[in-house]
PDB file of N, CA and C in Angstrom:
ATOM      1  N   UNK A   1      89.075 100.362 105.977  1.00  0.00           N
ATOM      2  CA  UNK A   1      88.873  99.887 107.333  1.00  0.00           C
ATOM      3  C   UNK A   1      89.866 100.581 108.249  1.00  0.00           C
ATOM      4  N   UNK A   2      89.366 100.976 109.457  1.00  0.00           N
ATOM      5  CA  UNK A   2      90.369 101.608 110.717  1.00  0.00           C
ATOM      6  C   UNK A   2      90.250 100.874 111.792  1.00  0.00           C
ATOM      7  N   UNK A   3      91.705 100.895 112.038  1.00  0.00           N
ATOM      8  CA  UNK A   3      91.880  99.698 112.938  1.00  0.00           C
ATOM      9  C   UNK A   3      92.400 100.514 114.652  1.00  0.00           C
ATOM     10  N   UNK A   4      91.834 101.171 114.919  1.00  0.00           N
ATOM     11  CA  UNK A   4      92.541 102.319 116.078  1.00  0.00           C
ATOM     12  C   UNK A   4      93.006 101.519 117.318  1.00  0.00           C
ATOM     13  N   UNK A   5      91.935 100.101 117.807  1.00  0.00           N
ATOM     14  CA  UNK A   5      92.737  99.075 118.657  1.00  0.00           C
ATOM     15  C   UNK A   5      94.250  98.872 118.070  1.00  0.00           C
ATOM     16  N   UNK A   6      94.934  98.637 119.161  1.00  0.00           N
ATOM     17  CA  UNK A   6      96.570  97.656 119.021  1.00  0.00           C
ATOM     18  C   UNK A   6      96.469  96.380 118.568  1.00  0.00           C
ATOM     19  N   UNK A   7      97.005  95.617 118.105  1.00  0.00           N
ATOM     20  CA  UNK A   7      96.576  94.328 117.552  1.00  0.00           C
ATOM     21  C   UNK A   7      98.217  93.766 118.268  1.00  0.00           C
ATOM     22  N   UNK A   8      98.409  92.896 119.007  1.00  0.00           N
ATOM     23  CA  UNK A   8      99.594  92.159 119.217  1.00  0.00           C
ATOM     24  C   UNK A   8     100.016  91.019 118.188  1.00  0.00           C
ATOM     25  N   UNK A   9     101.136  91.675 117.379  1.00  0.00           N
ATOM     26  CA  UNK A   9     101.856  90.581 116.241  1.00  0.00           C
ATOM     27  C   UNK A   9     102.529  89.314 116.665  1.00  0.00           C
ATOM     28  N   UNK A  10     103.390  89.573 117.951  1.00  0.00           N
ATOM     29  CA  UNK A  10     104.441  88.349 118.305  1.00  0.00           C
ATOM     30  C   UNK A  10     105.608  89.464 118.360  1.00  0.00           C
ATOM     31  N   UNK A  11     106.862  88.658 119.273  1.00  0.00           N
ATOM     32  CA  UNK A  11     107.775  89.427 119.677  1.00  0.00           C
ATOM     33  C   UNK A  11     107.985  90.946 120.141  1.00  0.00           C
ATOM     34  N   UNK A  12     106.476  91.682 121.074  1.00  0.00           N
ATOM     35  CA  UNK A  12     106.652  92.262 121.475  1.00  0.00           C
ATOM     36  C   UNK A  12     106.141  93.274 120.454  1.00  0.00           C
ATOM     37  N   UNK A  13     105.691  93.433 119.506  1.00  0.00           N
ATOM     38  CA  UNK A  13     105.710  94.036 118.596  1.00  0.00           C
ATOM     39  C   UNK A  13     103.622  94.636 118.071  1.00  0.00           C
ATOM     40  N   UNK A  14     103.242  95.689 118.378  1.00  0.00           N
ATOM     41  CA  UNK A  14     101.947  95.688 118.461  1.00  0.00           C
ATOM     42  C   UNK A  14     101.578  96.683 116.914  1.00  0.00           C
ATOM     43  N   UNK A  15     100.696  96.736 116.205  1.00  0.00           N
ATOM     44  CA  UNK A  15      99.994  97.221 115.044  1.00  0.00           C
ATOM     45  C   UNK A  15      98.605  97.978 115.155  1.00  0.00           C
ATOM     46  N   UNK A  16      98.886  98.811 114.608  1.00  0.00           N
ATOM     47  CA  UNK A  16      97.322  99.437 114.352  1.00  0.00           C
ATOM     48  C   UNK A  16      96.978 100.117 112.879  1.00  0.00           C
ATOM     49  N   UNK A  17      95.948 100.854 112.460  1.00  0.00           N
ATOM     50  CA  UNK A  17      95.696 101.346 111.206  1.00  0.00           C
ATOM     51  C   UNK A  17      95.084 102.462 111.758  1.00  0.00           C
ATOM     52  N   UNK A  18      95.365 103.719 111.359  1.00  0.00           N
ATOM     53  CA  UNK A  18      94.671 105.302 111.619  1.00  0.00           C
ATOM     54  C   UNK A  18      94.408 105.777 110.571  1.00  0.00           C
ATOM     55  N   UNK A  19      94.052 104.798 109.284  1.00  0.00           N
ATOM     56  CA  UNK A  19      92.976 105.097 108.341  1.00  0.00           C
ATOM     57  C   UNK A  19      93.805 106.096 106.823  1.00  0.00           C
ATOM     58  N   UNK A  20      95.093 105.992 107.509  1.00  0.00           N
ATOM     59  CA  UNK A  20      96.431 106.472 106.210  1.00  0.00           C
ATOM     60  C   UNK A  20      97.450 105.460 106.497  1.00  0.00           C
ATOM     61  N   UNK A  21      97.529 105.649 107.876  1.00  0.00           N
ATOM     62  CA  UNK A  21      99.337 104.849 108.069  1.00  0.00           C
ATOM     63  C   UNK A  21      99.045 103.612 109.038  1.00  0.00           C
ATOM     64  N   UNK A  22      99.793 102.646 108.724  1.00  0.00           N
ATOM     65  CA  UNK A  22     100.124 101.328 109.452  1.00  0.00           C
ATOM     66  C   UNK A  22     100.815 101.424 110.461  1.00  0.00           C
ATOM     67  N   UNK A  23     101.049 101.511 111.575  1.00  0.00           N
ATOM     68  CA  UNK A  23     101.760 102.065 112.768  1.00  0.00           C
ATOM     69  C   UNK A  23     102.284 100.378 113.900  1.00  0.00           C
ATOM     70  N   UNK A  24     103.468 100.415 113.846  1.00  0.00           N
ATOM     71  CA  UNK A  24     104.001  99.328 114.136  1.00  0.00           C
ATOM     72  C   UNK A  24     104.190 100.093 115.765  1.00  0.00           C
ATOM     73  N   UNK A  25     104.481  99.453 116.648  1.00  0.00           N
ATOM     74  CA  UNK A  25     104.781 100.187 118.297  1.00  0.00           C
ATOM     75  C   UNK A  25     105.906  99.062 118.858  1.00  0.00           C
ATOM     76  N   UNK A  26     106.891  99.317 119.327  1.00  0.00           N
ATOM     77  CA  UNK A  26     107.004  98.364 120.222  1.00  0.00           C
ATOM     78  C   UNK A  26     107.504  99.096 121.732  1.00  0.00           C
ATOM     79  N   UNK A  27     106.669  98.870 122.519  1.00  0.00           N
ATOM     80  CA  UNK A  27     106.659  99.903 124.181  1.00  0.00           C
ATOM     81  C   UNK A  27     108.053  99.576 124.892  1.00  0.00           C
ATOM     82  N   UNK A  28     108.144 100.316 125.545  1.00  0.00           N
ATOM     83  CA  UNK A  28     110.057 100.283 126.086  1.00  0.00           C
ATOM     84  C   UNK A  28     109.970 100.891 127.186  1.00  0.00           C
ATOM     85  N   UNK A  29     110.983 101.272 128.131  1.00  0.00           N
ATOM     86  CA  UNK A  29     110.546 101.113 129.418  1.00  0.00           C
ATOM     87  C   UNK A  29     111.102 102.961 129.983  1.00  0.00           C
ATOM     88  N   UNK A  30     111.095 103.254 128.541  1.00  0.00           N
ATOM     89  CA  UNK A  30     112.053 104.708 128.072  1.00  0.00           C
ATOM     90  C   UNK A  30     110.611 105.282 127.676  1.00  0.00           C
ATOM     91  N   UNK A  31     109.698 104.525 126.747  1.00  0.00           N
ATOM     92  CA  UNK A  31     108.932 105.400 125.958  1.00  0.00           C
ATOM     93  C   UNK A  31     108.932 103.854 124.222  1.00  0.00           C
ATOM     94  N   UNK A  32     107.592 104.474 123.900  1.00  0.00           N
ATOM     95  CA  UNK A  32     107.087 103.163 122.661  1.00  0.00           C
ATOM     96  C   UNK A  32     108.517 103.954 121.561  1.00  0.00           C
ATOM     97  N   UNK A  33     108.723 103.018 120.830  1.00  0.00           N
ATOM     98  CA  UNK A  33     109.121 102.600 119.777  1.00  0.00           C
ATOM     99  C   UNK A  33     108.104 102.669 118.707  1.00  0.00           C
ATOM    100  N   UNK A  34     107.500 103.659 117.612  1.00  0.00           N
ATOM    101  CA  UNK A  34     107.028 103.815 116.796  1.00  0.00           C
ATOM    102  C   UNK A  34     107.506 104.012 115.569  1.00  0.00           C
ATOM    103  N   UNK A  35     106.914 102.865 114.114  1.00  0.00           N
ATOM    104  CA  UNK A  35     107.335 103.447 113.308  1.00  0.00           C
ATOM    105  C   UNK A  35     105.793 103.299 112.141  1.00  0.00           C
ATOM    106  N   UNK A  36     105.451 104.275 111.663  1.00  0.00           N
ATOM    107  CA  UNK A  36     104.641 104.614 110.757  1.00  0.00           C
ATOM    108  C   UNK A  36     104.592 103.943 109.309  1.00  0.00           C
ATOM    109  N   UNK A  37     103.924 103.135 108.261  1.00  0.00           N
ATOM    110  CA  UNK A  37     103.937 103.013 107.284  1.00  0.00           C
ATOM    111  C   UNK A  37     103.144 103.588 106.294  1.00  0.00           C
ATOM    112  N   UNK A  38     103.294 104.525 105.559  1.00  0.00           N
ATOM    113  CA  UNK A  38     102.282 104.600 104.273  1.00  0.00           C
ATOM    114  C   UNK A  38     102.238 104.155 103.324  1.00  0.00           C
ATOM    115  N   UNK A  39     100.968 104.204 102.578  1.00  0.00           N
ATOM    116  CA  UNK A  39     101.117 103.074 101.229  1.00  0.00           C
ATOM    117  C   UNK A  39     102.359 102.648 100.993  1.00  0.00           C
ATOM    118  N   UNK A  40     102.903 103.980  99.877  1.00  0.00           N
ATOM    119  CA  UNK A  40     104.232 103.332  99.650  1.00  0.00           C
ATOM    120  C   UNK A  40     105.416 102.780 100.169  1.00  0.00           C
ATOM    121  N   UNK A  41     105.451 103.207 101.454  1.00  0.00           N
ATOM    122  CA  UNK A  41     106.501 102.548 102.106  1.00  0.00           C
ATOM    123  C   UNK A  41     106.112 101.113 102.659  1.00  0.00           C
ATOM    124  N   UNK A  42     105.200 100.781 103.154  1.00  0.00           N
ATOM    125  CA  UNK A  42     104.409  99.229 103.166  1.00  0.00           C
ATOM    126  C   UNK A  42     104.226  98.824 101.745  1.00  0.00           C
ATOM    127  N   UNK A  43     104.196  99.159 100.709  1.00  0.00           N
ATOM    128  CA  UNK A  43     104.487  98.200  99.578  1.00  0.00           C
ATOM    129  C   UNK A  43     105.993  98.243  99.226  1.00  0.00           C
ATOM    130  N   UNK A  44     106.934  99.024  99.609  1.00  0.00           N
ATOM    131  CA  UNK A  44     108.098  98.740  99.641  1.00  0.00           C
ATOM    132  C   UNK A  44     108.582  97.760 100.369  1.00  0.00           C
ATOM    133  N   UNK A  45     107.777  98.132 101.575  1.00  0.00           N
ATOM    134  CA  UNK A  45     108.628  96.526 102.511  1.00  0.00           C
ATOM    135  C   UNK A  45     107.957  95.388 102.421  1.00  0.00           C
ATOM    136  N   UNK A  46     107.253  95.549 101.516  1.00  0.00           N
ATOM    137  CA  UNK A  46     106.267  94.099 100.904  1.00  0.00           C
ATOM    138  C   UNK A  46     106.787  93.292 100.111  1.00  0.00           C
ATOM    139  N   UNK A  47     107.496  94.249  98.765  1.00  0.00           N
ATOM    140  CA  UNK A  47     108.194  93.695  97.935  1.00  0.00           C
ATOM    141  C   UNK A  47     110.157  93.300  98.490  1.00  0.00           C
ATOM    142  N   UNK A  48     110.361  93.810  99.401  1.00  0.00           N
ATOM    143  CA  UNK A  48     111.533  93.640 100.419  1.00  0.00           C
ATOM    144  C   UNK A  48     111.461  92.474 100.813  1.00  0.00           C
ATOM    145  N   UNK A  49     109.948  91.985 101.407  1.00  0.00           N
ATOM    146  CA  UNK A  49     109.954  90.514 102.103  1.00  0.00           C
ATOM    147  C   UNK A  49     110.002  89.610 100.837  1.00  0.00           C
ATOM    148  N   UNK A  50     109.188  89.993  99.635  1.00  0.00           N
ATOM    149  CA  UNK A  50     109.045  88.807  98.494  1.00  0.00           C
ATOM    150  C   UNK A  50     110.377  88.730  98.370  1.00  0.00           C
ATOM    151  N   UNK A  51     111.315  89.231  98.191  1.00  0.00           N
ATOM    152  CA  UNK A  51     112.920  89.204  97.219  1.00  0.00           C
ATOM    153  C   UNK A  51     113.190  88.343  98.813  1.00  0.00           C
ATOM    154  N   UNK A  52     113.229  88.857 100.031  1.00  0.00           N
ATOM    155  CA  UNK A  52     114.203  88.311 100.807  1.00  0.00           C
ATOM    156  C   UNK A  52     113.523  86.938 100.806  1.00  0.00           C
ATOM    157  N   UNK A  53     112.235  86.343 100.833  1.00  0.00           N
ATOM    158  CA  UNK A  53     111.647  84.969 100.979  1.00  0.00           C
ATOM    159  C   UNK A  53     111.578  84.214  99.670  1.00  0.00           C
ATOM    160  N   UNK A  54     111.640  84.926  98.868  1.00  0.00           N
ATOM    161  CA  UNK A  54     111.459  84.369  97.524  1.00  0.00           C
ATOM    162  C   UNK A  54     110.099  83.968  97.095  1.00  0.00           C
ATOM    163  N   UNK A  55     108.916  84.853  97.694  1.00  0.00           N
ATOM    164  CA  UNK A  55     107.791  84.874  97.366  1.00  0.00           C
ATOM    165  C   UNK A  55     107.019  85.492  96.938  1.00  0.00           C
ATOM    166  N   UNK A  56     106.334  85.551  96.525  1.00  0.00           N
ATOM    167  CA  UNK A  56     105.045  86.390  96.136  1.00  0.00           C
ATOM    168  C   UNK A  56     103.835  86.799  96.959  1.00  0.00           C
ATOM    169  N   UNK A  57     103.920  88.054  97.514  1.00  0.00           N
ATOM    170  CA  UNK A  57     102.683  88.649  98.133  1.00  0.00           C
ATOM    171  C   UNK A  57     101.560  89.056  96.885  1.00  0.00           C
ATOM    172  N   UNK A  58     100.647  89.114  97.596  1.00  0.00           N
ATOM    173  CA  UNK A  58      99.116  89.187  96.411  1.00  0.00           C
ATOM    174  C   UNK A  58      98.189  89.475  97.699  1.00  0.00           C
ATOM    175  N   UNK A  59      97.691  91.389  97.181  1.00  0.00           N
ATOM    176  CA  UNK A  59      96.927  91.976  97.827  1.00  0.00           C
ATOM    177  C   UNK A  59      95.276  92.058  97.439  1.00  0.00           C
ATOM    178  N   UNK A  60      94.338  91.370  98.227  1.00  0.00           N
ATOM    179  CA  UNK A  60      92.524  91.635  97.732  1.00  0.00           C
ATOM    180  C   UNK A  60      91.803  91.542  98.124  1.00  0.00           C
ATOM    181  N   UNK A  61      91.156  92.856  97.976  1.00  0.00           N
ATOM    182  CA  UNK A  61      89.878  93.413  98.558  1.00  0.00           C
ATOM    183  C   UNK A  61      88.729  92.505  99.178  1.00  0.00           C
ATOM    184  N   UNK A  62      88.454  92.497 100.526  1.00  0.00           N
ATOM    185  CA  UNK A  62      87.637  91.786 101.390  1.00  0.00           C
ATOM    186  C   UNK A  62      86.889  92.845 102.013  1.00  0.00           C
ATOM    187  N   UNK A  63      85.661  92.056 101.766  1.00  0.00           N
ATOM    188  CA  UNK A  63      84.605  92.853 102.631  1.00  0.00           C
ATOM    189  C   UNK A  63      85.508  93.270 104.174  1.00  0.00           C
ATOM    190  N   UNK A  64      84.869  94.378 104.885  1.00  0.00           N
ATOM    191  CA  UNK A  64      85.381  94.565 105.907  1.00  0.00           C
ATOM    192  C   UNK A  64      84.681  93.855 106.892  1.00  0.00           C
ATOM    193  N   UNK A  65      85.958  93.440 107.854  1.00  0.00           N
ATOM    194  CA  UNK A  65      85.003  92.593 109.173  1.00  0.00           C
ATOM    195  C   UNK A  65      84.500  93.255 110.420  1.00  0.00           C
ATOM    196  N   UNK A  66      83.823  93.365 110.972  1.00  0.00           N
ATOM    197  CA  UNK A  66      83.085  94.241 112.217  1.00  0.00           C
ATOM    198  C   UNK A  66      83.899  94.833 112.886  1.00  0.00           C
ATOM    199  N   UNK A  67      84.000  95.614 113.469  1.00  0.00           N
ATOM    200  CA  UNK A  67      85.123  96.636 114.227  1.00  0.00           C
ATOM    201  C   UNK A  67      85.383  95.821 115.097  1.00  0.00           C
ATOM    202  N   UNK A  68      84.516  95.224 115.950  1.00  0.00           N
ATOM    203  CA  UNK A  68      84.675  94.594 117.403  1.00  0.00           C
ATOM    204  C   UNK A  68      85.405  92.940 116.577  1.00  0.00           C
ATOM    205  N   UNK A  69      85.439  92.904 115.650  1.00  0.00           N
ATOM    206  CA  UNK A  69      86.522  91.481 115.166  1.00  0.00           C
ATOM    207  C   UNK A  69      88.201  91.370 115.111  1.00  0.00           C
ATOM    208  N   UNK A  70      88.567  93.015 115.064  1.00  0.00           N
ATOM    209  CA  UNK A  70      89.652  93.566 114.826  1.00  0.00           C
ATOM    210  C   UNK A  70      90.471  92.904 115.918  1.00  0.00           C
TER     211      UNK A  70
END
């Protein structure tokens, strides 16, 4: 699934998907704040949040939802 809309997370902080990388933004009054995730580095900071929360993330496959749901 490609997610090329911005999606607003909370605290200023906006998301998208360009169909490799997870792209976090946060806009500034200088110029956006971008930082890129690929697989592995989003399952790195996946397993970063389980250790720091003491939880367990668990990733699975869902039909995709309509572009215009995004």
């Amino acid at each position: 699934m490609m997610t090329r809309k911005k999606i607003y997370l909370g605290d200023g902080l906006y998301a998208h998907f360009d169909g490799f990388q997870f792209w976090l933004t946060a806009p500034r009054e200088g110029g956006d704040h971008e930082v890129a995730l690929d697989s592995q580095t989003l399952e790195a900071f996946l397993k970063f949040v389980e250790k720091s929360w003491g939880v367990k993330i668990t990733v699975e496959k869902v039909k995709p939802e309509p572009e215009d749901a995004v």
